[in-house]
C-alpha atoms as a PDB file:
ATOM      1  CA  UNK A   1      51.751 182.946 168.727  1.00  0.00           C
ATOM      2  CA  UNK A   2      53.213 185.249 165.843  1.00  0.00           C
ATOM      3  CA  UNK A   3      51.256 188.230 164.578  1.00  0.00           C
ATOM      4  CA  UNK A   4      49.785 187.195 161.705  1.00  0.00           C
ATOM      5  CA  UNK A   5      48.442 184.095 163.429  1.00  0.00           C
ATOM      6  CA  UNK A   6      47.119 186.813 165.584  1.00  0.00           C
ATOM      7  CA  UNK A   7      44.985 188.628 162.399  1.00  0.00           C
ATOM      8  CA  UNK A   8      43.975 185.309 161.049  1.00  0.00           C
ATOM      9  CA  UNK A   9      42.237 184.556 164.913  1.00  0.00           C
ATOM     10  CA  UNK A  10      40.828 188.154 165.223  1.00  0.00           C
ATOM     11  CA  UNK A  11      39.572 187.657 161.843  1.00  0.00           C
ATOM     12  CA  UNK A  12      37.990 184.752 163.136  1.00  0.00           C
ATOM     13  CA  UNK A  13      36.770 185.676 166.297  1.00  0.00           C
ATOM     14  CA  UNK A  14      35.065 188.749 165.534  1.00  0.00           C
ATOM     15  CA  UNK A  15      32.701 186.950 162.591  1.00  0.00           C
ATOM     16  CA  UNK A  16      29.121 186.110 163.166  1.00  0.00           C
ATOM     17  CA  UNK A  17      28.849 188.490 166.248  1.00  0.00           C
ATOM     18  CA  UNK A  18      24.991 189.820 167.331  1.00  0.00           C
ATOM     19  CA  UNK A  19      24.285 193.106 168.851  1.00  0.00           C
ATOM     20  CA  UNK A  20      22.952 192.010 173.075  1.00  0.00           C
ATOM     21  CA  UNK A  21      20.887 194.796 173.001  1.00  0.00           C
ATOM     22  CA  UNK A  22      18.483 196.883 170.312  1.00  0.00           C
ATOM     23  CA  UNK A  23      17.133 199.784 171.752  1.00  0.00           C
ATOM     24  CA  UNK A  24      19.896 203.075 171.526  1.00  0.00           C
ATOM     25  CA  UNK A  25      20.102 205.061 174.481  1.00  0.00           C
ATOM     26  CA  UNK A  26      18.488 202.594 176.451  1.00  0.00           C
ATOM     27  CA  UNK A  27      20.601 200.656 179.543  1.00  0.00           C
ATOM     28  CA  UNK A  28      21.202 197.107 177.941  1.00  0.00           C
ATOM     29  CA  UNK A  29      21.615 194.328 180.622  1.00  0.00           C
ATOM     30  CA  UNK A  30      25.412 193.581 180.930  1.00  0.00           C
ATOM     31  CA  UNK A  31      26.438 190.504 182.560  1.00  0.00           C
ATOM     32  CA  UNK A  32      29.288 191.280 184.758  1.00  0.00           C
ATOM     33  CA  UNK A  33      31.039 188.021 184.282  1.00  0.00           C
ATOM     34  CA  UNK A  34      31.059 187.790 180.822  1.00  0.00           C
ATOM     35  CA  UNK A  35      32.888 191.283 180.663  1.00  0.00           C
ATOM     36  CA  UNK A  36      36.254 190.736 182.816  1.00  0.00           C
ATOM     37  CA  UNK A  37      38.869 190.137 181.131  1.00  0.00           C
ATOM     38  CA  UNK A  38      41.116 191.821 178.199  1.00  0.00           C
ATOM     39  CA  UNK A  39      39.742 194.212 175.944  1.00  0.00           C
ATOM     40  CA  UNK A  40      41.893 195.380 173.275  1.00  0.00           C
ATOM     41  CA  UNK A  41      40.543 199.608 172.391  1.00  0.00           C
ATOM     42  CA  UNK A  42      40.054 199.879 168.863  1.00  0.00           C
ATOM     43  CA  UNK A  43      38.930 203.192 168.435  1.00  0.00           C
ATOM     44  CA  UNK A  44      38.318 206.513 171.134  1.00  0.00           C
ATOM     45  CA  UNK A  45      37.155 209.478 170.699  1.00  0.00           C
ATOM     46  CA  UNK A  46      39.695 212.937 170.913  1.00  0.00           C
ATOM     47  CA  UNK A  47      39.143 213.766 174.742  1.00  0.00           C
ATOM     48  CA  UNK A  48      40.388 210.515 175.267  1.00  0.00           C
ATOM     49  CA  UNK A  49      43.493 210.897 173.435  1.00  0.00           C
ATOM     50  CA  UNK A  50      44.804 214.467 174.509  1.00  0.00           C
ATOM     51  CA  UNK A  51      44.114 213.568 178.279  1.00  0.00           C
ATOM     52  CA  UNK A  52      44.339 209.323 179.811  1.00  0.00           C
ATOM     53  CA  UNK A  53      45.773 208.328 176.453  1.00  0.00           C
ATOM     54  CA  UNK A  54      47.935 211.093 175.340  1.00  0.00           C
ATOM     55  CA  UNK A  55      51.235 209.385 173.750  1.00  0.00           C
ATOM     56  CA  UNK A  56      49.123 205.822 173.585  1.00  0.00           C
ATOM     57  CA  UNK A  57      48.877 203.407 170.941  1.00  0.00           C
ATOM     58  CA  UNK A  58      48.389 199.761 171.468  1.00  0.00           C
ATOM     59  CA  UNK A  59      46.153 200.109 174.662  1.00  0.00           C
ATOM     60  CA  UNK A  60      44.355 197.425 176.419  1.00  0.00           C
ATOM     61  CA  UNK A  61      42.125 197.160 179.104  1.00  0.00           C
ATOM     62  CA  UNK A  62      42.129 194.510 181.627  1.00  0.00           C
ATOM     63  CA  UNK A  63      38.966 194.253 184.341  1.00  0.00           C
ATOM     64  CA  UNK A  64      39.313 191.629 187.212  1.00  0.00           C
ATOM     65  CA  UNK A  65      36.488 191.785 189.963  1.00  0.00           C
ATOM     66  CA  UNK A  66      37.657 192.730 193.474  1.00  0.00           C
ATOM     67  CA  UNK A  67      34.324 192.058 195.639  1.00  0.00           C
ATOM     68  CA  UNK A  68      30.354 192.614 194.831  1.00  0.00           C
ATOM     69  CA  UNK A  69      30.996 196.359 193.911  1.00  0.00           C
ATOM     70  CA  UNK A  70      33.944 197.169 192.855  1.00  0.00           C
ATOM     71  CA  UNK A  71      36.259 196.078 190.131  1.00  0.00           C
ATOM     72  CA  UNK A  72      40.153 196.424 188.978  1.00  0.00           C
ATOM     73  CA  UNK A  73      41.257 198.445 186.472  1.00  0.00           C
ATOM     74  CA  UNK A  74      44.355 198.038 184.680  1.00  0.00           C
ATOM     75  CA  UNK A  75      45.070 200.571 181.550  1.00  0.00           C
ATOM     76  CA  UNK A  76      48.144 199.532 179.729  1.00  0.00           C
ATOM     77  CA  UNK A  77      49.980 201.501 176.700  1.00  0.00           C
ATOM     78  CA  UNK A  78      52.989 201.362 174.838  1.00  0.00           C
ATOM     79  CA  UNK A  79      54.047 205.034 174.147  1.00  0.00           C
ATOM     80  CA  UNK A  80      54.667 205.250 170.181  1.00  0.00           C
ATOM     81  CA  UNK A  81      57.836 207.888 170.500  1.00  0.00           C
ATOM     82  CA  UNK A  82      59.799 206.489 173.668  1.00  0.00           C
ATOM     83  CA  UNK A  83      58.360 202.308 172.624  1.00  0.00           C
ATOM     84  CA  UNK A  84      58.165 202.281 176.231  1.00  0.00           C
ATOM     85  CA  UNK A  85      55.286 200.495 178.084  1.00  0.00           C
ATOM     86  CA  UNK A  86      52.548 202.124 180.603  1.00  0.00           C
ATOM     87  CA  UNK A  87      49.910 200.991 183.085  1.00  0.00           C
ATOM     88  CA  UNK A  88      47.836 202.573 185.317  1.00  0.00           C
ATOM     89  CA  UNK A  89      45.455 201.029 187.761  1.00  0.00           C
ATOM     90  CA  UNK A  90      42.045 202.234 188.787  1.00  0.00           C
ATOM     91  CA  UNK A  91      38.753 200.998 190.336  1.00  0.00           C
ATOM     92  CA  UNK A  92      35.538 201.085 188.925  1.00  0.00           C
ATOM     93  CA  UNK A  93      32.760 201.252 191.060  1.00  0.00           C
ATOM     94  CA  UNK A  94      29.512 198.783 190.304  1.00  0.00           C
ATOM     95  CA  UNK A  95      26.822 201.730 190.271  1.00  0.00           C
ATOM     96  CA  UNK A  96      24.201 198.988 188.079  1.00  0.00           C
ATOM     97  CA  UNK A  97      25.113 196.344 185.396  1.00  0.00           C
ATOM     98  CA  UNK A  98      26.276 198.369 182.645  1.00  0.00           C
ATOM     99  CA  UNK A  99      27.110 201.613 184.693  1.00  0.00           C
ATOM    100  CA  UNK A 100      30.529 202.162 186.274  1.00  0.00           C
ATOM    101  CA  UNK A 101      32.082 204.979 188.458  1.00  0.00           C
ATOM    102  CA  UNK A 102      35.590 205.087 187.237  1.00  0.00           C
ATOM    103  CA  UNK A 103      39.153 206.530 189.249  1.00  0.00           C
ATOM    104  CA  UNK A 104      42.315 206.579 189.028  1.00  0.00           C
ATOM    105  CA  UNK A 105      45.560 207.653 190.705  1.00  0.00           C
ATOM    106  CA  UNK A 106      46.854 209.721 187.654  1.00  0.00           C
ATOM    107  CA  UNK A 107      48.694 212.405 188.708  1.00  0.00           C
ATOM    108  CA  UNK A 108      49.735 213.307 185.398  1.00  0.00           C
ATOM    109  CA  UNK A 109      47.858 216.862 183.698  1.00  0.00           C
ATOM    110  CA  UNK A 110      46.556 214.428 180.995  1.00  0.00           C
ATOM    111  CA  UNK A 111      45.019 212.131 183.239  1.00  0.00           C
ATOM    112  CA  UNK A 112      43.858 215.131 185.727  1.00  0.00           C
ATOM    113  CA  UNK A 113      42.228 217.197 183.125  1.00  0.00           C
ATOM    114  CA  UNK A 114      40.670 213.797 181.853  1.00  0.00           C
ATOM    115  CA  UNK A 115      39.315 212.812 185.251  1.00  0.00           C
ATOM    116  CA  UNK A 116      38.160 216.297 185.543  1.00  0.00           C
ATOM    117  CA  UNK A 117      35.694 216.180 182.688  1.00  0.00           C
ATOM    118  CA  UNK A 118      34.502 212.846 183.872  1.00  0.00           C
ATOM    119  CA  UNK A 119      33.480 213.987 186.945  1.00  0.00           C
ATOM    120  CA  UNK A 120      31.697 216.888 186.264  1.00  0.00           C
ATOM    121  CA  UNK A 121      29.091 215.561 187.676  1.00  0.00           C
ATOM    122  CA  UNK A 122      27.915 212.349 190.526  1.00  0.00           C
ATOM    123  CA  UNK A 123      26.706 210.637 187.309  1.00  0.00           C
ATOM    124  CA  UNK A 124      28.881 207.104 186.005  1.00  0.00           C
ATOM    125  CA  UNK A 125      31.587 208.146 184.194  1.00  0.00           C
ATOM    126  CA  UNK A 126      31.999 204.992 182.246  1.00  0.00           C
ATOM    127  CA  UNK A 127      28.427 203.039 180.292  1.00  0.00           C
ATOM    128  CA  UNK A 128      28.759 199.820 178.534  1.00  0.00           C
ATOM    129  CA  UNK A 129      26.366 200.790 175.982  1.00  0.00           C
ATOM    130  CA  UNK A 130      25.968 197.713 173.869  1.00  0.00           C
ATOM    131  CA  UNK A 131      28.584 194.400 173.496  1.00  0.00           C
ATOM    132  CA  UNK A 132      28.405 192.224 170.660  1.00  0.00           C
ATOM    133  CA  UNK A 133      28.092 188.222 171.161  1.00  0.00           C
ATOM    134  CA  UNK A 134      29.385 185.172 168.845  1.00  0.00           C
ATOM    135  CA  UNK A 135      27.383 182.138 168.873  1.00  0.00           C
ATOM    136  CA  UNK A 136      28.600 180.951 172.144  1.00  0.00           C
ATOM    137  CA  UNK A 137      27.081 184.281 173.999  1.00  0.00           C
ATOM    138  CA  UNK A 138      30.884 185.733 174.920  1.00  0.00           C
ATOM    139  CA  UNK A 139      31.020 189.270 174.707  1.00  0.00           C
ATOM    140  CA  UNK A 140      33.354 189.893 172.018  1.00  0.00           C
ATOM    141  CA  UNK A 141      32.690 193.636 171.357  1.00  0.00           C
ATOM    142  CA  UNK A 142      31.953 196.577 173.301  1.00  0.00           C
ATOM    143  CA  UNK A 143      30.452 200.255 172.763  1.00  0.00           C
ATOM    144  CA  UNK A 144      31.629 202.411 175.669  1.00  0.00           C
ATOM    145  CA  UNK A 145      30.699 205.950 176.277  1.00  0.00           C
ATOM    146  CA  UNK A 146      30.018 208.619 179.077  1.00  0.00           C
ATOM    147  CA  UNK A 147      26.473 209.524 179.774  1.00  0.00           C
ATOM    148  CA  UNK A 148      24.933 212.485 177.982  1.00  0.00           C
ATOM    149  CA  UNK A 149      24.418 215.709 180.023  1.00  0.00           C
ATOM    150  CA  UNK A 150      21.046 217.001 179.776  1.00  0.00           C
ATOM    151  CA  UNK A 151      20.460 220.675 178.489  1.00  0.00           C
ATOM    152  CA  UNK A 152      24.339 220.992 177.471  1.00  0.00           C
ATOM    153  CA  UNK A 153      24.213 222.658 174.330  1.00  0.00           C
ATOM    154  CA  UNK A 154      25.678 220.459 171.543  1.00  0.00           C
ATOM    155  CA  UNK A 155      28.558 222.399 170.878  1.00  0.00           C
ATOM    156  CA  UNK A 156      29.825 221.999 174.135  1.00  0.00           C
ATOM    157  CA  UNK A 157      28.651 218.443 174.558  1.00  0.00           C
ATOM    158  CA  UNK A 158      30.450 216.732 171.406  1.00  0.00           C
ATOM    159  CA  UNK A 159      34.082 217.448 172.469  1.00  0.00           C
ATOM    160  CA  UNK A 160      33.557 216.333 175.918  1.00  0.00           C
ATOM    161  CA  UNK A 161      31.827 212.677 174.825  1.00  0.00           C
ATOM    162  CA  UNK A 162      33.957 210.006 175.863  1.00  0.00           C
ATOM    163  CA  UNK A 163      33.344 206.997 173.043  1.00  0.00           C
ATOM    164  CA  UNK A 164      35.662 203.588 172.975  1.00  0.00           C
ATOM    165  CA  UNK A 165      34.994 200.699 170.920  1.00  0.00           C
ATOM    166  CA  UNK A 166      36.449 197.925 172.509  1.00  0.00           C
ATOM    167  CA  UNK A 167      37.248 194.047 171.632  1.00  0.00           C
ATOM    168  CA  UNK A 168      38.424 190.515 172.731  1.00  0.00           C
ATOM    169  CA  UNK A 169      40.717 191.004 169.988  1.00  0.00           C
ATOM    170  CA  UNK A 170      43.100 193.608 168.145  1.00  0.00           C
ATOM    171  CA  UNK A 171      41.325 193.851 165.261  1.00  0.00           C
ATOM    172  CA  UNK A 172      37.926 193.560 163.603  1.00  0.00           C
ATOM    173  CA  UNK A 173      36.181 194.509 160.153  1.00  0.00           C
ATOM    174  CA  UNK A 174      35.435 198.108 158.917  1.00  0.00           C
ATOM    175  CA  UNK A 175      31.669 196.929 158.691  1.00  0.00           C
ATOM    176  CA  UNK A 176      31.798 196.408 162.342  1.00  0.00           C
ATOM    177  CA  UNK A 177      33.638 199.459 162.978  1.00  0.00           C
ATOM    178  CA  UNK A 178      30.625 200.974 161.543  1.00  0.00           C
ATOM    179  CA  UNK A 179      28.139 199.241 162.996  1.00  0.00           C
ATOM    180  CA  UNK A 180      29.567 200.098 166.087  1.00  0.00           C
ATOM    181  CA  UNK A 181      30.080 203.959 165.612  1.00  0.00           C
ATOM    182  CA  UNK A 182      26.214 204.000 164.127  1.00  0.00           C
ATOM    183  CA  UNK A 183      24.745 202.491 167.580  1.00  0.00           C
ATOM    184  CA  UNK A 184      26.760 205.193 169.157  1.00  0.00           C
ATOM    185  CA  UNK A 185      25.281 207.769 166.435  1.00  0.00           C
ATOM    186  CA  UNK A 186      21.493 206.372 167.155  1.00  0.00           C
ATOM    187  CA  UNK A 187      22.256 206.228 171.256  1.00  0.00           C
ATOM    188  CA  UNK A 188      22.589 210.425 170.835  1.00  0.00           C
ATOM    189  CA  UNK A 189      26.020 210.359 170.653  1.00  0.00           C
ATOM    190  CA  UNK A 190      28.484 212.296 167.811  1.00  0.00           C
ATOM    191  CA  UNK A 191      31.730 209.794 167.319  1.00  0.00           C
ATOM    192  CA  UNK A 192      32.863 211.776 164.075  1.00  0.00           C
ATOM    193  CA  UNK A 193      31.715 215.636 165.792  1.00  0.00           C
ATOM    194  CA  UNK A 194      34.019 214.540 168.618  1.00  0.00           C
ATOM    195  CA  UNK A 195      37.614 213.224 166.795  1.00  0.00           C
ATOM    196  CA  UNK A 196      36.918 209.283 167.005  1.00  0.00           C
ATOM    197  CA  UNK A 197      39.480 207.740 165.303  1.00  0.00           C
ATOM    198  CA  UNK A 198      41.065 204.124 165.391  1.00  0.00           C
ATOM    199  CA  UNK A 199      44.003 202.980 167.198  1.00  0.00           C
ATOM    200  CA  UNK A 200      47.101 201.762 166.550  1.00  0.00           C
ATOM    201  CA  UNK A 201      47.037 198.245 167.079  1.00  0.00           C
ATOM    202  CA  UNK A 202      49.469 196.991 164.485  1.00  0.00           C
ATOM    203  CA  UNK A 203      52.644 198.886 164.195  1.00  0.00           C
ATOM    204  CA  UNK A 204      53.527 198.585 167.908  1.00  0.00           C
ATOM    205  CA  UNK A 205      52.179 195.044 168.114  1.00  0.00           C
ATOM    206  CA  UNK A 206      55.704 193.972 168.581  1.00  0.00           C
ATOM    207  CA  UNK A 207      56.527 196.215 171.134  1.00  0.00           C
ATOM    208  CA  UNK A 208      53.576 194.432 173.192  1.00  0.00           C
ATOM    209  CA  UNK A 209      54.652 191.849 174.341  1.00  0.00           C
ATOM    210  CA  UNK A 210      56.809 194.088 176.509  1.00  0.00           C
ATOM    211  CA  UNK A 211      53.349 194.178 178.298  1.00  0.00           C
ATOM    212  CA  UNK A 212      52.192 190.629 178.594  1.00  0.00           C
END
């Protein structure tokens, strides 16, 4: 499959999608199942980039369930200076349907400082917030984010918030960018306050398939 068969299918794909759940800040009912898989990151937040993503565009996430609590985690990267690829593996802990405990083995300062702030406290580190559904009822969006920490002032909240938008595919409209981001907004959380920004999907797409 060449790339711009690729856009043409993301195109696609991502039309005619419906939010699961409409009630911000509220758990929404994830079904495990429909959520393995490959999820391409379209967007995180700056926390995210300076620690587990420093020196990462075209990332993708790939969850495979282990047993009745705990899933695989496999991060993949290609680094846009060196074109070289990355992975690193975690496991993510089943706390409740849309709540995860997230580790990995990064021994890199990045990755420490990054699992550091995630596990400031016993709380998940990792809340499927909302996914978007096409007519067939697969998840083909996601909002991700880490819970918010009661009675941290704001100023010190909004850099720490850990916000992905995540997809089935590499790409999808600036109108569901948006719709994403203002789910996240109405949820509590501060996407522009805390450096959200897209990512690069497209100029290393070649360099992927170094990955697959």
């Amino acid at each position: 499959m060449n790339f711009l068969t690729t856009i043409v299918l993301a195109t696609l794909s991502s039309a005619a999608t419906t939010p699961l759940c409409n009630q911000p800040g509220q758990l929404c009912p994830i079904e495990g199942a429909k959520y393995l898989g490959d999820w391409y990151e379209i967007g995180a937040t700056q926390i995210i980039r300076n620690t587990f993503e420093r020196d990462c565009d075209c990332v993708l996430a790939n969850y495979v369930l282990k047993n009745a609590t705990e899933i695989a985690v496999t991060n993949s990267c290609i680094n846009p200076k060196t074109k070289e690829p990355s992975t690193i593996v975690g496991t993510a802990k089943i706390l409740s349907s849309s709540q995860l405990k997230v580790s990995f083995g990064d021994n890199s300062v990045g990755g420490q400082i990054g699992l550091f702030f995630q596990n400031l406290s016993k709380d998940p580190n990792y809340v499927v917030s909302n996914v978007w559904v096409d007519e067939k009822g697969n998840y083909q969006r996601a909002l991700v984010t880490s819970p918010l920490r009661k009675g941290v002032p704001a100023f010190i909240q909004k850099p720490l918030e850990f916000t992905w938008i995540l997809s089935r595919t590499p790409s999808i409209t600036q109108a569901e960018i948006d719709e994403t981001l203002a789910y996240a907004v109405a949820s509590g959380y501060h996407p522009k306050d805390a450096g959200f920004r897209l990512t690069d999907q497209v100029t290393c797409r070649k360099f992927k398939l170094l990955l697959d």
